[in-house]
N, C-alpha and C. Protein backbone atom coordinates (compact mmCIF):
# COMPACT_ATOMS: atom_id res chain seq x y z
N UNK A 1 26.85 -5.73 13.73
CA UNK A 1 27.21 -4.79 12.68
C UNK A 1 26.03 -4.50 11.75
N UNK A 2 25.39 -5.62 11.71
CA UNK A 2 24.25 -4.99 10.12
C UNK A 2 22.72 -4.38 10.95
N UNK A 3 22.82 -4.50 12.53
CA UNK A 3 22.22 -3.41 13.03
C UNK A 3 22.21 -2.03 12.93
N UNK A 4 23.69 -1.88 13.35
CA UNK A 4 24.53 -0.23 13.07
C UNK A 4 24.25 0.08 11.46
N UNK A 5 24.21 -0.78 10.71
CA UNK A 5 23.90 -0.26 9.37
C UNK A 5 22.70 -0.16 8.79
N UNK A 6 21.47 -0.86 9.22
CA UNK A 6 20.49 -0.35 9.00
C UNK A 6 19.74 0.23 9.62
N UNK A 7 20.07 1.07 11.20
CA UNK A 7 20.17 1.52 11.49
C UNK A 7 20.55 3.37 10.86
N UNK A 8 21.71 3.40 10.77
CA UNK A 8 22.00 4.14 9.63
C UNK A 8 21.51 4.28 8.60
N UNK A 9 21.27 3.57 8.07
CA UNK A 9 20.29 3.72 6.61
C UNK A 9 18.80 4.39 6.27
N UNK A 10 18.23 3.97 7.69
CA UNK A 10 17.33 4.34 8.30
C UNK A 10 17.21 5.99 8.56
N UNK A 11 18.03 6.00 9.42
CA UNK A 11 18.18 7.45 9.42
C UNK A 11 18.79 8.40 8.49
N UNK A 12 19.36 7.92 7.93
CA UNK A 12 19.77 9.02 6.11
C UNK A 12 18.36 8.51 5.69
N UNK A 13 17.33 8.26 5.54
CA UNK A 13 16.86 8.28 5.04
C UNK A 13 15.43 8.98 5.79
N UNK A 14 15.26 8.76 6.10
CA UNK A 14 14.51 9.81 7.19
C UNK A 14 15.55 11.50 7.22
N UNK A 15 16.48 11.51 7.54
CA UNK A 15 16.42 12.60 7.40
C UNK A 15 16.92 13.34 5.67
N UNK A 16 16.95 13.02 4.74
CA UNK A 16 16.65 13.20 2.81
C UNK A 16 15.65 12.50 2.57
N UNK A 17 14.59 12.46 3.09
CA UNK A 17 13.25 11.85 3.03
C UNK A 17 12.62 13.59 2.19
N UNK A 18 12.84 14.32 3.23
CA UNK A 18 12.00 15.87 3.42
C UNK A 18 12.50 16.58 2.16
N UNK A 19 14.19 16.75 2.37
CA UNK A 19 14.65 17.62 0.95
C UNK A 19 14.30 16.80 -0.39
N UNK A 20 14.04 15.53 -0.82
CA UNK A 20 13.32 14.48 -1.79
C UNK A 20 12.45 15.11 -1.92
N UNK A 21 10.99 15.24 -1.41
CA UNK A 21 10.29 16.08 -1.27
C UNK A 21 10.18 16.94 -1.94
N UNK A 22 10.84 17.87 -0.96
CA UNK A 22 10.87 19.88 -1.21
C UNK A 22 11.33 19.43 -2.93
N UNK A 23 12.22 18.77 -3.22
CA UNK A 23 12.86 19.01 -4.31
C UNK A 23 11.70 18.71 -5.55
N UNK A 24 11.18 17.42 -5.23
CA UNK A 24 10.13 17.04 -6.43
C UNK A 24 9.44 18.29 -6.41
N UNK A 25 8.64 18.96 -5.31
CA UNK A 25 7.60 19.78 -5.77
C UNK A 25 8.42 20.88 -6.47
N UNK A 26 9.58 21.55 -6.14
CA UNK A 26 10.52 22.16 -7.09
C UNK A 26 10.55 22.69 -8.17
N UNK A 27 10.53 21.04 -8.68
CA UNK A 27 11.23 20.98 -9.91
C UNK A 27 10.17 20.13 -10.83
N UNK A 28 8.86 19.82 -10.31
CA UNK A 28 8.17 19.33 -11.02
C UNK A 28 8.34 20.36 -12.16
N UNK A 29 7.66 19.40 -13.74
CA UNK A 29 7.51 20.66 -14.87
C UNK A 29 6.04 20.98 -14.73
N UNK A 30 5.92 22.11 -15.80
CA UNK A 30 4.37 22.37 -15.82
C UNK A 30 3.50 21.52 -16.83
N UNK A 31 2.20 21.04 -17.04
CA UNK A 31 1.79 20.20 -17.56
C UNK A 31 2.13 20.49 -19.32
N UNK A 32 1.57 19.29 -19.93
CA UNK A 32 1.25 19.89 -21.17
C UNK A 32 -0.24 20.45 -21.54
N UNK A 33 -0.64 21.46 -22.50
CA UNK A 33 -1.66 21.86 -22.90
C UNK A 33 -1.77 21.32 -23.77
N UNK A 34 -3.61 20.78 -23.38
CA UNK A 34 -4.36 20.31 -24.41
C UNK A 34 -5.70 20.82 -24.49
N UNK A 35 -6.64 20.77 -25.73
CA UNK A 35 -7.93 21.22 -25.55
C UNK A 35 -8.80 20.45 -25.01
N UNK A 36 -9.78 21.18 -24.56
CA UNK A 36 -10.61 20.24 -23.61
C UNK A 36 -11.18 19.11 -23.72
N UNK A 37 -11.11 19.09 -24.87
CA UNK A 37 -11.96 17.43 -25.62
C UNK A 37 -10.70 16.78 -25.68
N UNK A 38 -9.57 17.08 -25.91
CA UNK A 38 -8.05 16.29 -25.69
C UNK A 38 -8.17 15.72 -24.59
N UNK A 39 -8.50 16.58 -23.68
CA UNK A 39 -8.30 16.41 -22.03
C UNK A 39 -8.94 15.62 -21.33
N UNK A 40 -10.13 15.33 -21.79
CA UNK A 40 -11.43 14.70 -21.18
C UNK A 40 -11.34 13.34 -21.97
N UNK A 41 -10.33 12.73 -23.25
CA UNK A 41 -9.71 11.88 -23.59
C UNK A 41 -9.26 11.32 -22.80
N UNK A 42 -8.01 12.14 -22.33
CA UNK A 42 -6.85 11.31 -21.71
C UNK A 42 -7.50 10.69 -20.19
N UNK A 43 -8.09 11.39 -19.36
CA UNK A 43 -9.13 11.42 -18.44
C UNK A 43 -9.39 10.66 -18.40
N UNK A 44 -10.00 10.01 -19.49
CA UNK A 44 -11.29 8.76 -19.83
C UNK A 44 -10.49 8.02 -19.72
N UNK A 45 -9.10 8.00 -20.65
CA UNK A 45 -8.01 6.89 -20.97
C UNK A 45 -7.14 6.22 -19.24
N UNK A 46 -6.75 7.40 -18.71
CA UNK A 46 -5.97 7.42 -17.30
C UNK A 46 -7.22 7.10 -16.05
N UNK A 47 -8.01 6.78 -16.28
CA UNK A 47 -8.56 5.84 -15.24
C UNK A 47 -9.00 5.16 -14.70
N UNK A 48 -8.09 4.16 -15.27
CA UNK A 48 -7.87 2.62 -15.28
C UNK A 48 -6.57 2.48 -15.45
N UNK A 49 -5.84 3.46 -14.90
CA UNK A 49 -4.29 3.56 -14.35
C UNK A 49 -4.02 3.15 -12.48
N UNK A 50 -3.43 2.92 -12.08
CA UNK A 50 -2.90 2.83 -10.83
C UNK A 50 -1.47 3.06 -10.55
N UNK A 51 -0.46 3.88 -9.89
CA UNK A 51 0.84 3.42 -9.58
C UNK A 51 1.02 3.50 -8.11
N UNK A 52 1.23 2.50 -7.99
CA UNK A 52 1.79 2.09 -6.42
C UNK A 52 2.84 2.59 -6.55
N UNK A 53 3.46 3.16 -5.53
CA UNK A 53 4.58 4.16 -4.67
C UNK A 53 5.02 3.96 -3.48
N UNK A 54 6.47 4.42 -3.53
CA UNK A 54 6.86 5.50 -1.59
C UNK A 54 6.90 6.28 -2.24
N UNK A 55 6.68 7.34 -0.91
CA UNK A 55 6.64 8.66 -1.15
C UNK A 55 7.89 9.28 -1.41
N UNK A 56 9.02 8.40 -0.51
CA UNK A 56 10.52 9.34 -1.34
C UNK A 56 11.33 8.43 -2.12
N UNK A 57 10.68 7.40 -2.76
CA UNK A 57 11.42 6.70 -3.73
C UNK A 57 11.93 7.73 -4.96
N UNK A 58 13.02 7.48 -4.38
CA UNK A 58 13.48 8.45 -6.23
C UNK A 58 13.41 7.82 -7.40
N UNK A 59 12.78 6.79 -7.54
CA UNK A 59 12.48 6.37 -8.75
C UNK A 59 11.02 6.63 -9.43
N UNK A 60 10.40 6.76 -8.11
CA UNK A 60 8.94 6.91 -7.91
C UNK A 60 8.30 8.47 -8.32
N UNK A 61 9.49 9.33 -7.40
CA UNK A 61 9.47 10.64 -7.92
C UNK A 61 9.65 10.79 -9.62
N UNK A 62 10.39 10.48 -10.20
CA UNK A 62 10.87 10.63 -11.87
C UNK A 62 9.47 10.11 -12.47
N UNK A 63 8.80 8.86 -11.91
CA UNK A 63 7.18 9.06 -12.74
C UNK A 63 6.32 9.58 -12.33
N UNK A 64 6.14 10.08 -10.86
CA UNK A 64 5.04 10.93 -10.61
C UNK A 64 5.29 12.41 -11.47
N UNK A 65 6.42 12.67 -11.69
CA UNK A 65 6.91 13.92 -12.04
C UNK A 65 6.37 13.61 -13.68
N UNK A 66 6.78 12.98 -14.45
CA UNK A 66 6.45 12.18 -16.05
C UNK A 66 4.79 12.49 -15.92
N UNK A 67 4.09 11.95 -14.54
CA UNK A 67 2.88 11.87 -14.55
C UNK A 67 2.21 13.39 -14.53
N UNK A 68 2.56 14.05 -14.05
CA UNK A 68 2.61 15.58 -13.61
C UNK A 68 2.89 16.32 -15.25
N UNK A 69 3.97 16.08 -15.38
CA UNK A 69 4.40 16.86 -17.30
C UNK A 69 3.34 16.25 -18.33
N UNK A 70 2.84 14.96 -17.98
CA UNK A 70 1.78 15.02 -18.78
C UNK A 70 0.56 14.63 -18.42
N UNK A 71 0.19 15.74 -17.64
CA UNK A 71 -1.07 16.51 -17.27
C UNK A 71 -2.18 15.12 -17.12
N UNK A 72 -1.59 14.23 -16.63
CA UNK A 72 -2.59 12.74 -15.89
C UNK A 72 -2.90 12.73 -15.27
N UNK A 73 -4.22 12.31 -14.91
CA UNK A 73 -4.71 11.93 -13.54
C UNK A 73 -4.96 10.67 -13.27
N UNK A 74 -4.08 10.16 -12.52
CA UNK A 74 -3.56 8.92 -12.05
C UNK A 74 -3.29 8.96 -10.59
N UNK A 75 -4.37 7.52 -10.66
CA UNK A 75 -4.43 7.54 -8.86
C UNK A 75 -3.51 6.85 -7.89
N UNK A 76 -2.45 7.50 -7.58
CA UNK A 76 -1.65 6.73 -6.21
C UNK A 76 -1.54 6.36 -5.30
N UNK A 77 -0.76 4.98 -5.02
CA UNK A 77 -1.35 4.50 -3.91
C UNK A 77 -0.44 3.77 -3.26
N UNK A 78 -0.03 4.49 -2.46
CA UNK A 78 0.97 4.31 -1.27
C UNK A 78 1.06 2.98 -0.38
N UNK A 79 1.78 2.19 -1.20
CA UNK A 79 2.85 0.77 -0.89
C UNK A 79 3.41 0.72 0.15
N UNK A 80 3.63 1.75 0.94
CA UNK A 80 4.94 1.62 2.43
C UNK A 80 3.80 1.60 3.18
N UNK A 81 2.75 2.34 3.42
CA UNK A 81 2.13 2.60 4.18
C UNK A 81 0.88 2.34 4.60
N UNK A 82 0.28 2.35 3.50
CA UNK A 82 -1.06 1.36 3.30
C UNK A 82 -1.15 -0.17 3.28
N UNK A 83 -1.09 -0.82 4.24
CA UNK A 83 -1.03 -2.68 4.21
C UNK A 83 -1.71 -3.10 3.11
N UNK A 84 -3.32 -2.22 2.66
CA UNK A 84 -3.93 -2.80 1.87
C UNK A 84 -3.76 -2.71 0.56
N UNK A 85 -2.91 -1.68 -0.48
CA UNK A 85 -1.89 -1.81 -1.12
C UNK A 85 -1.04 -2.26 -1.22
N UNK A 86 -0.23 -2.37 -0.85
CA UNK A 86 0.77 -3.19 -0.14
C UNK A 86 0.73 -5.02 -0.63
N UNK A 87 -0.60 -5.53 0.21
CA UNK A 87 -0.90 -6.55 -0.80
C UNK A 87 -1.71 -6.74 -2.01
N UNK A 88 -2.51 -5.55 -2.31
CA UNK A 88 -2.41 -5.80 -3.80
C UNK A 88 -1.36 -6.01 -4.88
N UNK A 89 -0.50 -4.69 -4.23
CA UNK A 89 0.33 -4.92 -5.29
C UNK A 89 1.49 -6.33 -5.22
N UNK A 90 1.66 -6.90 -4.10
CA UNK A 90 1.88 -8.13 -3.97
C UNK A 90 1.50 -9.18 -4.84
N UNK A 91 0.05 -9.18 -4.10
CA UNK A 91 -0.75 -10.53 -4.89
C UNK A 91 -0.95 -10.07 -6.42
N UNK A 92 -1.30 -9.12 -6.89
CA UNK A 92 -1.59 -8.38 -8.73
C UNK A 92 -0.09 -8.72 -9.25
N UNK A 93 1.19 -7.85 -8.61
CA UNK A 93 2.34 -7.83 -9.43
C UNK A 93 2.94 -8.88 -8.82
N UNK A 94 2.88 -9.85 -8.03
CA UNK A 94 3.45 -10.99 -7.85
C UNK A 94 5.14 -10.33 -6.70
N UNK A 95 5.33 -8.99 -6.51
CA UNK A 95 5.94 -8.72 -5.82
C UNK A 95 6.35 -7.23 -5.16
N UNK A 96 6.77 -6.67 -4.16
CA UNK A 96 6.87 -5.05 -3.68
C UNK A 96 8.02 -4.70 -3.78
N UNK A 97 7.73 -4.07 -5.21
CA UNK A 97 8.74 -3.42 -5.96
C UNK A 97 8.12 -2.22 -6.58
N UNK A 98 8.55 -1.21 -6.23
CA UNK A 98 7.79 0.10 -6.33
C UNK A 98 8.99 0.64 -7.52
N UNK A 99 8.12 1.91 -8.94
CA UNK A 99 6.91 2.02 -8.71
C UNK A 99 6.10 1.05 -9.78
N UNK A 100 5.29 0.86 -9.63
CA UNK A 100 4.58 -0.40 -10.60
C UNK A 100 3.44 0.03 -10.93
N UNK A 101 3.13 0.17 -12.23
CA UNK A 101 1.96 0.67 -12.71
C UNK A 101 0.99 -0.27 -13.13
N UNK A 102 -0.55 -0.33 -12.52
CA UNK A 102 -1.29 -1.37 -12.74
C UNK A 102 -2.46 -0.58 -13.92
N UNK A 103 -2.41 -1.90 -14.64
CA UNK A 103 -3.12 -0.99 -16.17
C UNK A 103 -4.28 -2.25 -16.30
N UNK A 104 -5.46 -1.50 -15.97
CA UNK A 104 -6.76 -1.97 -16.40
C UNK A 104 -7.06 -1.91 -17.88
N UNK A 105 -6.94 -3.36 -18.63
CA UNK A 105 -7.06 -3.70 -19.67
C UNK A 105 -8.64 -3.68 -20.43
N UNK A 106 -8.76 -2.94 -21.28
CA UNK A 106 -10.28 -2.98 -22.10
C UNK A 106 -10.85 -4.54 -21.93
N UNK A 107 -9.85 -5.57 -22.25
CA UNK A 107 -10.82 -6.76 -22.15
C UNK A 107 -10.96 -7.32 -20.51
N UNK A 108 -11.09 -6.50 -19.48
CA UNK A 108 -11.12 -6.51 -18.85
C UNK A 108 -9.75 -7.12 -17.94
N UNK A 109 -8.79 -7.95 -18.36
CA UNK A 109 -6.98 -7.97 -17.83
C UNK A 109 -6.68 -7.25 -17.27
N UNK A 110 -5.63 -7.56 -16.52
CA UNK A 110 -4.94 -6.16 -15.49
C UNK A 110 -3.68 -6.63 -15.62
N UNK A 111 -2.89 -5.59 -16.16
CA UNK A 111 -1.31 -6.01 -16.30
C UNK A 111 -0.42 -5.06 -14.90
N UNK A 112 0.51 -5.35 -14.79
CA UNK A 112 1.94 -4.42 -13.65
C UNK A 112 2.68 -4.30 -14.44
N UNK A 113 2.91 -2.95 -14.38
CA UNK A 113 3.96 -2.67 -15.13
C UNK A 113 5.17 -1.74 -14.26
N UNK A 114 6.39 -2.57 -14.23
CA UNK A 114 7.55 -2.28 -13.33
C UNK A 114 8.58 -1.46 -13.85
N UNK A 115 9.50 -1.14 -13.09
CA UNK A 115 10.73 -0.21 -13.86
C UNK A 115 10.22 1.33 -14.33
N UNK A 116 10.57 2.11 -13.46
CA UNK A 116 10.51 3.57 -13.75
C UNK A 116 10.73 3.90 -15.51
N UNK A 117 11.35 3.58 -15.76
CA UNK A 117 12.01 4.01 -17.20
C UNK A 117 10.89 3.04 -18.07
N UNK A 118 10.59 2.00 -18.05
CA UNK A 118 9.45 1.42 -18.38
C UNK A 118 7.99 1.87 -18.66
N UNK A 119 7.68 2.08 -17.66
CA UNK A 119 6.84 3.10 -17.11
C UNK A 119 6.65 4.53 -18.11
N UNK A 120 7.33 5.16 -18.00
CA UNK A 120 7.69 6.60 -18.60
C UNK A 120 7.54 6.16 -19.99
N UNK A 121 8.10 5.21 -20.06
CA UNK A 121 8.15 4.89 -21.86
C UNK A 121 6.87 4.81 -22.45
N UNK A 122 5.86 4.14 -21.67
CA UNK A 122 4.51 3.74 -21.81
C UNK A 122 3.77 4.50 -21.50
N UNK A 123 4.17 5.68 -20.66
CA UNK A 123 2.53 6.86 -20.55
C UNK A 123 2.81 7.94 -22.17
N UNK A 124 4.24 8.05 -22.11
CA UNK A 124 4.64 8.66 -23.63
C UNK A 124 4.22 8.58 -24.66
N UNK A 125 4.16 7.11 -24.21
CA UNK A 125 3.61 6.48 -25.89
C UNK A 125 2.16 6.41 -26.24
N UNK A 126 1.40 6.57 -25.18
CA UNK A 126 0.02 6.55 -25.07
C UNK A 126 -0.64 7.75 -24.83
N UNK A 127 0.39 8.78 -24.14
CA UNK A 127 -0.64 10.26 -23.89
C UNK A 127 0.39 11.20 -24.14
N UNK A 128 1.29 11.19 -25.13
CA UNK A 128 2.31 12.50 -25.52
C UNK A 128 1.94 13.18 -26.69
N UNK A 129 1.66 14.30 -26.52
CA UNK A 129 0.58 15.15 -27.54
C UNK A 129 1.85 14.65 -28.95
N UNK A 130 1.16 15.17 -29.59
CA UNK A 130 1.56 15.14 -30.89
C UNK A 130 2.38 16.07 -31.49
């Protein structure tokens, strides 16, 4: 029986893998505007960001999308698919649980930061115009 079901699971998911997708690019919003010296801020600030991902995690989608509305460039890095991600974010966040944001600390620290809604709370608070 728990063949037939993940089995199944498998395949709903593979096939709402694609419309996940279609839908994020959708419905992404458009960025926010900032001036160029704003911009070349946040820039400076966002890279020493990381978020490990799947590509149709719907939880994953709601911060790439957060990441997208506010106009970040933040580098992703694909957890299902990449082994060598995969165990970073293992061995760094102690477990593969997507999406997890790895934040390169000024004193040189590296924190994970887990939970979509978490997440969102913390790029807000650090790069939401004024």
């Amino acid at each position: 029986m728990r063949v037939i079901i993940r089995y199944f699971f498998r395949t709903l998911r593979l096939v709402l893998t694609p419309f996940m997708l279609l839908s994020e690019k959708l419905s992404t919003p458009k960025s926010v505007t900032r001036s160029a010296d704003e911009q070349a801020r946040v820039d400076e600030a966002s890279k020493n960001l990381a978020l490990y991902q799947f590509g149709a995690c719907p939880f994953c989608i709601k911060v790439r999308k957060e990441i997208a509305r506010l106009g970040l460039n933040i580098e992703t890095r694909d957890a299902q698919h990449d082994q060598r991600h995969r165990a970073d974010l293992e061995a760094g966040g102690g477990r593969i649980k997507v999406p997890c944001l790895k934040i390169h600390q000024d004193d040189g620290s590296v924190s994970w930061l887990y939970e979509s809604d978490d997440i969102k709370a913390w790029l807000q608070e650090r790069f939401e115009p004024a």
